[in-house]
C-alpha atoms as a PDB file:
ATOM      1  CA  UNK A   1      46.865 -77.802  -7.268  1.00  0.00           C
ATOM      2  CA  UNK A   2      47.382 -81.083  -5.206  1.00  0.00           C
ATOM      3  CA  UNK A   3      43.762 -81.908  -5.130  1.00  0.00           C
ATOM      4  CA  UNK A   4      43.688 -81.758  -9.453  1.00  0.00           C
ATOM      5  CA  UNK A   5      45.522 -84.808 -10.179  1.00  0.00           C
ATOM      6  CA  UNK A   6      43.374 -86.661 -12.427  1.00  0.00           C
ATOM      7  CA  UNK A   7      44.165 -89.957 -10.858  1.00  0.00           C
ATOM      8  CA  UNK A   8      42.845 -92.584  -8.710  1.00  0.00           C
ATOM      9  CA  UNK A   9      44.441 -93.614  -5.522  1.00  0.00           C
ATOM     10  CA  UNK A  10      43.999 -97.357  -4.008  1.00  0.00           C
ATOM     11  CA  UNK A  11      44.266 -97.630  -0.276  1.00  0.00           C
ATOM     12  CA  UNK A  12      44.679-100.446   2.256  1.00  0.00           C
ATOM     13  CA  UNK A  13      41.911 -99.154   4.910  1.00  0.00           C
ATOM     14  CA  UNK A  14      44.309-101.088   7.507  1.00  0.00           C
ATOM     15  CA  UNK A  15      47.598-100.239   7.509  1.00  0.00           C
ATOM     16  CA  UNK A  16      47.012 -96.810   5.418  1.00  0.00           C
ATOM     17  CA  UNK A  17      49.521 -97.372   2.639  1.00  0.00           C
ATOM     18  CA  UNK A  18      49.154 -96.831  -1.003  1.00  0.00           C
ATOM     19  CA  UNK A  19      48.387 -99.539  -2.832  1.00  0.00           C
ATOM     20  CA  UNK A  20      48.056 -98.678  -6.888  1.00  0.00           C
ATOM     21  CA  UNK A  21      47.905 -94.952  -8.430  1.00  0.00           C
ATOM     22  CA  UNK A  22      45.342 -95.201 -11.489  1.00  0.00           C
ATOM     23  CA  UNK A  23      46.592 -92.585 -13.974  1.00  0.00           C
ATOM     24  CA  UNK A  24      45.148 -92.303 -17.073  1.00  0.00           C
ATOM     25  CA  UNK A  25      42.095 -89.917 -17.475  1.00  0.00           C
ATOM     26  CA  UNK A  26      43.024 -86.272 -18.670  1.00  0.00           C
ATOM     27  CA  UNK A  27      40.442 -84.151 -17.199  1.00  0.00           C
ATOM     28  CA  UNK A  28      38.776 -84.756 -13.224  1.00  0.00           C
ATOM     29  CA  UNK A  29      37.452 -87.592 -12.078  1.00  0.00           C
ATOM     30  CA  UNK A  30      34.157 -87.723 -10.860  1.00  0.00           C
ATOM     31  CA  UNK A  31      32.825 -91.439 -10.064  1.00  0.00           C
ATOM     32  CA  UNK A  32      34.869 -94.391  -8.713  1.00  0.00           C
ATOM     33  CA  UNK A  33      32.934 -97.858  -8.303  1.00  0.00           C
ATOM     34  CA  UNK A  34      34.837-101.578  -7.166  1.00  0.00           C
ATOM     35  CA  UNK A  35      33.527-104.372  -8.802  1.00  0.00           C
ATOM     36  CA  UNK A  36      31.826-107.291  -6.877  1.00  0.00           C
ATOM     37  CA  UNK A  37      35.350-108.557  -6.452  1.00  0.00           C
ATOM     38  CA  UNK A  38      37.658-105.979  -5.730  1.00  0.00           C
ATOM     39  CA  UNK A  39      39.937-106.592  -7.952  1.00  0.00           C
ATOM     40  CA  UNK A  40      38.807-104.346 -10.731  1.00  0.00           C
ATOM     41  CA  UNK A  41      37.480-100.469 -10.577  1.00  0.00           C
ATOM     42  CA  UNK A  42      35.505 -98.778 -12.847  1.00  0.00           C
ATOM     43  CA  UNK A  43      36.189 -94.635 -12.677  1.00  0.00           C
ATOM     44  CA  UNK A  44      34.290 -91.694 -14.686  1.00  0.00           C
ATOM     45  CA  UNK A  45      35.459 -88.627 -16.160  1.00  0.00           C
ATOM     46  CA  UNK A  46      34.919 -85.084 -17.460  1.00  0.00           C
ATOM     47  CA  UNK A  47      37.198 -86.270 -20.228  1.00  0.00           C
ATOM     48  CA  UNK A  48      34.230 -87.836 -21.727  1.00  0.00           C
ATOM     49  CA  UNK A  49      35.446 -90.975 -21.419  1.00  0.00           C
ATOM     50  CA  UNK A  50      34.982 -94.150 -18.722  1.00  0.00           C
ATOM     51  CA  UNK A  51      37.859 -96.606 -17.449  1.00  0.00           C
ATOM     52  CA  UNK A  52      38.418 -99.832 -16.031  1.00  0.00           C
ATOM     53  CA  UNK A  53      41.399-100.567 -14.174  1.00  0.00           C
ATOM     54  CA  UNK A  54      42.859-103.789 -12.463  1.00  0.00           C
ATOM     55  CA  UNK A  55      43.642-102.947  -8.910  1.00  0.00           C
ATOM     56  CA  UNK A  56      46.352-105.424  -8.489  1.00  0.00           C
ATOM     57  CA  UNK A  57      48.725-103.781 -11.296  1.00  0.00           C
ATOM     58  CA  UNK A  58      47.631-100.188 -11.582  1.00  0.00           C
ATOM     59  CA  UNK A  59      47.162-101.242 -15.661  1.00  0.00           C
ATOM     60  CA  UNK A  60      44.108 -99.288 -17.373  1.00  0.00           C
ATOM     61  CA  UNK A  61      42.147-102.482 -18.917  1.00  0.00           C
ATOM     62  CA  UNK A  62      40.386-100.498 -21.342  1.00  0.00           C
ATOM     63  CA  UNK A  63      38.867 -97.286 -22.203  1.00  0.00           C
ATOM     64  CA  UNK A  64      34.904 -96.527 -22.839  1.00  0.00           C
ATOM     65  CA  UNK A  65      35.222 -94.157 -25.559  1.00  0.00           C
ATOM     66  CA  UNK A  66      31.131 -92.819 -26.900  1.00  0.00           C
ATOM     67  CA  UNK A  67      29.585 -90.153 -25.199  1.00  0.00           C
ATOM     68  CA  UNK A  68      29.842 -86.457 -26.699  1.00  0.00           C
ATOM     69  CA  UNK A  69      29.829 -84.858 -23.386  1.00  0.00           C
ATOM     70  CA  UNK A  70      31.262 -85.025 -19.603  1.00  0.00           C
ATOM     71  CA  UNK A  71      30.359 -88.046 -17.394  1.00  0.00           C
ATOM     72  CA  UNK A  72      28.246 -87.700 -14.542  1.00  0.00           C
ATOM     73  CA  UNK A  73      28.303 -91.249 -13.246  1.00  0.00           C
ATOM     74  CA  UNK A  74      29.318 -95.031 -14.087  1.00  0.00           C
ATOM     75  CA  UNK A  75      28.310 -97.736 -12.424  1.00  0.00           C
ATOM     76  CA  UNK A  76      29.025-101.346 -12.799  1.00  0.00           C
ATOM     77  CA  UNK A  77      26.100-104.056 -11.800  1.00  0.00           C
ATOM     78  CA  UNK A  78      26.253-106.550  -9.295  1.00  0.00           C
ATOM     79  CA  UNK A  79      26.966-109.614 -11.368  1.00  0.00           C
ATOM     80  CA  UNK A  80      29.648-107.382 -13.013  1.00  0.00           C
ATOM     81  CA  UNK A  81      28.470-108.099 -16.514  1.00  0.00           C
ATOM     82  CA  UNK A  82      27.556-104.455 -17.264  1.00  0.00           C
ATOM     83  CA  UNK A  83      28.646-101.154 -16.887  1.00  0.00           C
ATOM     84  CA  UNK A  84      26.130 -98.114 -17.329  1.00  0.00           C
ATOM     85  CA  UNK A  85      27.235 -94.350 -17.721  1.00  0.00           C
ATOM     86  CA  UNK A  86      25.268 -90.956 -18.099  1.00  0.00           C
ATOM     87  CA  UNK A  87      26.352 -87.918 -19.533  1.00  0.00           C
ATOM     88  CA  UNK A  88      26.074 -84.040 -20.114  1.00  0.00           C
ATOM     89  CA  UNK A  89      24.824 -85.355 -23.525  1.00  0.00           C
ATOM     90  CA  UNK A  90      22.067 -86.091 -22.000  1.00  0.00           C
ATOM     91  CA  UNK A  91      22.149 -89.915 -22.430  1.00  0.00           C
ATOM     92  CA  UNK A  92      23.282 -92.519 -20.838  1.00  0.00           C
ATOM     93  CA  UNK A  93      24.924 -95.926 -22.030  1.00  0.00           C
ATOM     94  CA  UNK A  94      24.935 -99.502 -21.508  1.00  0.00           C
ATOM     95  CA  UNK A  95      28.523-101.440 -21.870  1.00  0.00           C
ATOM     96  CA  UNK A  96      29.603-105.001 -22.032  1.00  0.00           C
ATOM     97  CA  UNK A  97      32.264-104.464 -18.855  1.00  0.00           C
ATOM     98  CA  UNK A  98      34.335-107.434 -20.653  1.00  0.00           C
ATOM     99  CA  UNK A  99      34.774-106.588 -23.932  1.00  0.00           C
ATOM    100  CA  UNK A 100      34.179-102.897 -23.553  1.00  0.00           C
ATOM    101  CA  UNK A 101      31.689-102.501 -26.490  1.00  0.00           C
ATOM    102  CA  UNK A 102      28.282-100.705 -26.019  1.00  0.00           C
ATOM    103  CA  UNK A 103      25.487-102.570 -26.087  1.00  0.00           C
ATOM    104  CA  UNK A 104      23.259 -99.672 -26.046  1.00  0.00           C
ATOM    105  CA  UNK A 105      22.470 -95.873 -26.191  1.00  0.00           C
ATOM    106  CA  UNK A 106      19.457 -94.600 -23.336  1.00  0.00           C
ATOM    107  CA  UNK A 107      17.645 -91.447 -24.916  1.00  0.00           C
ATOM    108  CA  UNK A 108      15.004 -89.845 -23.505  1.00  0.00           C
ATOM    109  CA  UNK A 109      16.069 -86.661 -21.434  1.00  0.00           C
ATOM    110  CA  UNK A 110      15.928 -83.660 -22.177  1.00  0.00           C
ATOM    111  CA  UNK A 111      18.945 -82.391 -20.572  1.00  0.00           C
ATOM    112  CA  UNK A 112      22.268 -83.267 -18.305  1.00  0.00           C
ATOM    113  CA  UNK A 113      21.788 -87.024 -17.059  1.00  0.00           C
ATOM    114  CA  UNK A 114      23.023 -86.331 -13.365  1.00  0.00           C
ATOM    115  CA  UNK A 115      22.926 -89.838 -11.997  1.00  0.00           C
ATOM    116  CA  UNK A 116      22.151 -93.432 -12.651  1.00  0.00           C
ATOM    117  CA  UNK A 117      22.229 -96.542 -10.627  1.00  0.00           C
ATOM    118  CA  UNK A 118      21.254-100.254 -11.030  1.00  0.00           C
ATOM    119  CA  UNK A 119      18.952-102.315  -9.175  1.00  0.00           C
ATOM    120  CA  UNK A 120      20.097-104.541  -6.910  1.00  0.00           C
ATOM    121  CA  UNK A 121      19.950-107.253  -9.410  1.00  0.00           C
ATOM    122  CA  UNK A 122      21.407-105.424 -12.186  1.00  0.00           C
ATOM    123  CA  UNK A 123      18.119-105.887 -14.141  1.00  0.00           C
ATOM    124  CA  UNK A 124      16.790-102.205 -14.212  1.00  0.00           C
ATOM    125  CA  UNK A 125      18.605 -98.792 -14.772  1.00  0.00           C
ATOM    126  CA  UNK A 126      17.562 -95.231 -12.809  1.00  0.00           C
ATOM    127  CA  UNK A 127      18.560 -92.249 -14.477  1.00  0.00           C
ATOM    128  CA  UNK A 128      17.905 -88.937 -13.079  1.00  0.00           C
ATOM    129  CA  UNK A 129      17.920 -85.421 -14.958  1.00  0.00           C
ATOM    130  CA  UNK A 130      18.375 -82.069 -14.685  1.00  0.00           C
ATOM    131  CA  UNK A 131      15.092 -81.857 -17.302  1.00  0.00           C
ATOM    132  CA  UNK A 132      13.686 -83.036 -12.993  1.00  0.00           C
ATOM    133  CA  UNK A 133      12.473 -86.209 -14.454  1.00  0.00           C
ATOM    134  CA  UNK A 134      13.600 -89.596 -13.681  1.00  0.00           C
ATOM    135  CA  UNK A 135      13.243 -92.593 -15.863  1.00  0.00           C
ATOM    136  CA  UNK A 136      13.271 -96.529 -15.383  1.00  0.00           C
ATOM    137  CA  UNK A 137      14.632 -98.621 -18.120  1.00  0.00           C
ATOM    138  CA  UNK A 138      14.735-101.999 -18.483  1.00  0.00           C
ATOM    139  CA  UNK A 139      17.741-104.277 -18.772  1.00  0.00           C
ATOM    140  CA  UNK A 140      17.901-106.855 -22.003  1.00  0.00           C
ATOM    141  CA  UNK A 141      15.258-104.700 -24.138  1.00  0.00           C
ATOM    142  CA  UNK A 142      16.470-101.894 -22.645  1.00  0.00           C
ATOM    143  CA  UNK A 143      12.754-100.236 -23.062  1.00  0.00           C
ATOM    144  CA  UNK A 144      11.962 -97.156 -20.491  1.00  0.00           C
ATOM    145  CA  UNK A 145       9.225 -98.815 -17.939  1.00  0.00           C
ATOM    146  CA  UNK A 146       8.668 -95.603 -16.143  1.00  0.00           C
ATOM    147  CA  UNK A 147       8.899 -91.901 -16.106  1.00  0.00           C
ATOM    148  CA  UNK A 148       8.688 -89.951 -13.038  1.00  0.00           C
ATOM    149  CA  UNK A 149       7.502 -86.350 -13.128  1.00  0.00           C
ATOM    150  CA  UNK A 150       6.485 -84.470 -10.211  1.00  0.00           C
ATOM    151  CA  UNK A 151       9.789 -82.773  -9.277  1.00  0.00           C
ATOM    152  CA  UNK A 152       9.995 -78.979  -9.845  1.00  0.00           C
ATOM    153  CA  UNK A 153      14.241 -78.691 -10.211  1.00  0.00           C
ATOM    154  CA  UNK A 154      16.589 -81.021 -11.528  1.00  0.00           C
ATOM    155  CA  UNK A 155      17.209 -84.144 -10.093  1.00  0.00           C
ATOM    156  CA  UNK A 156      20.628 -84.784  -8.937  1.00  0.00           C
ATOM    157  CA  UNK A 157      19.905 -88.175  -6.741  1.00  0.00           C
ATOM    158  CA  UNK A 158      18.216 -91.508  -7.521  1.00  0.00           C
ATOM    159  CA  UNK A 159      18.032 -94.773  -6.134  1.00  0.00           C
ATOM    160  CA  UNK A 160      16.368 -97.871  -5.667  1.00  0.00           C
ATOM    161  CA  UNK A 161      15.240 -99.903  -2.690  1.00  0.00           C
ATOM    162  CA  UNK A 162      16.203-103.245  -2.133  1.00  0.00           C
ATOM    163  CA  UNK A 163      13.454-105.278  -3.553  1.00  0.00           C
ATOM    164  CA  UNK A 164      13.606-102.779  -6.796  1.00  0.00           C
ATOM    165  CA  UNK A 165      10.079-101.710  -6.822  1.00  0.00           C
ATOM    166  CA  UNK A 166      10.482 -98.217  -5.984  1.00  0.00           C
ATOM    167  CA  UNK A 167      12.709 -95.607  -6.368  1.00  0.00           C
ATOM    168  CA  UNK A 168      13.406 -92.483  -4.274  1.00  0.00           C
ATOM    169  CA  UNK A 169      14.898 -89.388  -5.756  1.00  0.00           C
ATOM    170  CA  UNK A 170      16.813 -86.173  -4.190  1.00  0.00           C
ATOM    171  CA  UNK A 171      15.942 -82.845  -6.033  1.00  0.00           C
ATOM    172  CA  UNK A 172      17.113 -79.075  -5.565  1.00  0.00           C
ATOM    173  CA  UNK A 173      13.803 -78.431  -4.649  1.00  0.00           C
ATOM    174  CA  UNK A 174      13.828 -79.601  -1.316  1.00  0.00           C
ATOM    175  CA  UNK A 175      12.597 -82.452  -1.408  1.00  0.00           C
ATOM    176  CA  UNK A 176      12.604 -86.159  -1.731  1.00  0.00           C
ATOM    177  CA  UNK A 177       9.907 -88.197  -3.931  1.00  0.00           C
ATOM    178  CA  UNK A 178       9.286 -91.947  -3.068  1.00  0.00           C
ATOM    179  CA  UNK A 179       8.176 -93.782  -6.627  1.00  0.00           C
ATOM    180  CA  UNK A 180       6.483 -96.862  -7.445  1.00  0.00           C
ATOM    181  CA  UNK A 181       8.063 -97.952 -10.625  1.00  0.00           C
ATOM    182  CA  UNK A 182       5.004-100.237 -11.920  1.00  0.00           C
ATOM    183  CA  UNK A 183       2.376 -97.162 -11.801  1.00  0.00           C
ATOM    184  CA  UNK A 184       4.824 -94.731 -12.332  1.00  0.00           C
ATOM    185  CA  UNK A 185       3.130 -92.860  -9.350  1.00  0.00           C
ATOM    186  CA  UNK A 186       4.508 -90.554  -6.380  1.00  0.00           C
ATOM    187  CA  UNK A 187       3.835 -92.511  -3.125  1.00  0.00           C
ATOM    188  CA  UNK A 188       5.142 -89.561  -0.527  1.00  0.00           C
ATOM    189  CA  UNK A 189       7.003 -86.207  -0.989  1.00  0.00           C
ATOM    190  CA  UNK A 190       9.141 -86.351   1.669  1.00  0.00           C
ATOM    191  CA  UNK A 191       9.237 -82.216   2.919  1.00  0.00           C
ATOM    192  CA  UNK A 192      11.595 -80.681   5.608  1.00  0.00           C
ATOM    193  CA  UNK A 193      14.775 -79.869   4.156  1.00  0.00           C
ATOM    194  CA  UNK A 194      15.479 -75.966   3.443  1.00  0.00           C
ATOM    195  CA  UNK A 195      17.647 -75.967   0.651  1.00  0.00           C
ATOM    196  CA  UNK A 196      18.653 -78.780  -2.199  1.00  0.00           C
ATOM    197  CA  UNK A 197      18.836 -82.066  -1.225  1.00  0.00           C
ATOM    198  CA  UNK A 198      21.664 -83.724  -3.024  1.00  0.00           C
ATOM    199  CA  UNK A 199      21.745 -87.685  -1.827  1.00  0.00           C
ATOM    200  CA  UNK A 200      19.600 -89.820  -0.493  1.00  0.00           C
ATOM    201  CA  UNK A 201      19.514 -93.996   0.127  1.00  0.00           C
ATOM    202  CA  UNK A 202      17.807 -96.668   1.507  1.00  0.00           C
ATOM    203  CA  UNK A 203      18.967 -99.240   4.143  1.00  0.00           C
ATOM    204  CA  UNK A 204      19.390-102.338   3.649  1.00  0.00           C
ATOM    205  CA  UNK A 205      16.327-103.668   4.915  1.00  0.00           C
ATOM    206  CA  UNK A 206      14.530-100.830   2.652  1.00  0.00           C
ATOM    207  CA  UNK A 207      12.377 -99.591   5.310  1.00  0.00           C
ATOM    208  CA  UNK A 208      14.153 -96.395   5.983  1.00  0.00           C
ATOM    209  CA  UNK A 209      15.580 -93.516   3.987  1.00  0.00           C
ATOM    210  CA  UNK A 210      18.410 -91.507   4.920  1.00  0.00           C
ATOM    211  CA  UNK A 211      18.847 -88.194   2.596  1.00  0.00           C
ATOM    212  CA  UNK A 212      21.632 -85.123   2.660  1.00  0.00           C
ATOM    213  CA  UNK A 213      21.007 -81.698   1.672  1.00  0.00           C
ATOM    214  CA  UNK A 214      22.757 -78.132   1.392  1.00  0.00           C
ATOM    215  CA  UNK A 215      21.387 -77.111   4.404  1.00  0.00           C
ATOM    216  CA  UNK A 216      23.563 -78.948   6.235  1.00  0.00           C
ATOM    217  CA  UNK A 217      21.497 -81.588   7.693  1.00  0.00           C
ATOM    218  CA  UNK A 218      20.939 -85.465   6.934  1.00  0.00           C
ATOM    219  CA  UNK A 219      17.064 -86.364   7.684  1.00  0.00           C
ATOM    220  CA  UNK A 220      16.098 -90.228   8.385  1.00  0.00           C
ATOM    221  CA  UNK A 221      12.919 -90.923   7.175  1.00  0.00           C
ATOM    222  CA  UNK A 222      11.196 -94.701   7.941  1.00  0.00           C
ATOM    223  CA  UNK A 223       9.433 -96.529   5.178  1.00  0.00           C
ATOM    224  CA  UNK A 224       5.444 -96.546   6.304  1.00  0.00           C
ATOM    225  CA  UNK A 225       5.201 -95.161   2.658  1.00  0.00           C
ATOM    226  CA  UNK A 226       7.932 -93.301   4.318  1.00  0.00           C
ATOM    227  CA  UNK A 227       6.695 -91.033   7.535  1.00  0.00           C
ATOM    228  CA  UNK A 228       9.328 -88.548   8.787  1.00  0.00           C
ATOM    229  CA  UNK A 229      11.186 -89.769  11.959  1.00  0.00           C
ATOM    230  CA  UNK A 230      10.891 -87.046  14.307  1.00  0.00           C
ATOM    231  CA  UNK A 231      13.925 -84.757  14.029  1.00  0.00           C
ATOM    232  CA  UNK A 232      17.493 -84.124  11.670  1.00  0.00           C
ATOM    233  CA  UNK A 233      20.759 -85.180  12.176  1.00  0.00           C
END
């Protein structure tokens, strides 16, 4: 099928034309991430595996061979000096994006790793679950700081606002949890949403929420520990 390519396809957003195909992967591709500069891109795959590619030349840079199971996400952090992955395996990983070697292996879930994403200063690592737990770990000692529970169904969103002191999450059952990542505590279920809710992310001011679910709607929420603005959109 057109769609199942396994590749990666660079665009110029102004003119519309092509500008690298990233082949390389042998199985789907299921997370694509720039670096800071643009010039490189960091891709995930069900092939177990995660790449890095220069943009300019189309060239793989190097593969991120570890993980025993599919990838869910990889993510690169803002300074570009590390790359972070989770996995069916139920772990997630911490690479050195230059040389490609791992730095570190993230254990603690008891099933599929769904998502991950760094804080905006590349200093802390979210990883959410299908076990419907999320964890906090720390960058450097890579230590777990917190671990969320309060979610009934697996997690398949998390992400941090912009100062990096809380987290939200986006679970299949229906709702949205706002965290505080020094207590560990809920701060606000967010409730409204009639089936799973499957994204969710803050502005960048961090004092409103926007989140996406399978019942077709996307609900703004505003950060007063997060009341409900008044309708969907």
């Amino acid at each position: 099928k057109q769609w199942y390519q396994r590749r990666v396809r660079v665009w110029d957003v102004e003119t519309g034309v092509e500008m690298a195909s990233l082949q390389g992967h042998s199985a789907e591709i299921i997370s694509i991430q720039f670096n800071s500069l643009g010039d490189k891109v960091v891709t995930g795959s069900f092939d177990n595996t995660i790449a890095i590619w220069d943009v300019e030349t189309g060239h793989k840079i190097c593969s991120l061979i570890g993980h025993r199971g599919e990838i869910s996400n990889a993510v690169i952090s803002y300074d570009d000096a590390l790359i972070a992955s989770g996995s069916m395996d139920k772990s997630c990983k911490i690479w050195d994006s230059r040389s490609g070697q791992c730095l570190e292996t993230l254990y603690g879930h008891t099933d599929e790793v769904l998502d991950i994403s760094f804080d905006h200063r590349g200093k802390q690592l979210l990883s959410v679950s299908a076990d419907a737990t999320a964890r906090v770990f720390e960058m450097g000692s890579y230590k777990c700081l917190s671990t969320f529970v309060g979610h009934e169904r697996e997690i398949s969103k998390g992400t941090f606002n912009p100062s990096g002191k809380r987290v939200a999450t986006a679970s299949s059952d229906k709702t949205v949890r706002i965290w505080d990542i020094n207590s560990g505590k809920c701060l606000q279920t967010l409730e409204g949403h009639t089936d799973e809710v499957f994204s969710c992310q803050f502005n960048y001011s961090g004092d409103m929420l926007i989140s996406g679910s399978k019942d077709n709607t996307c609900r703004l929420w505003r950060d007063s520990h997060a009341a409900k603005m008044a309708e969907a959109v």
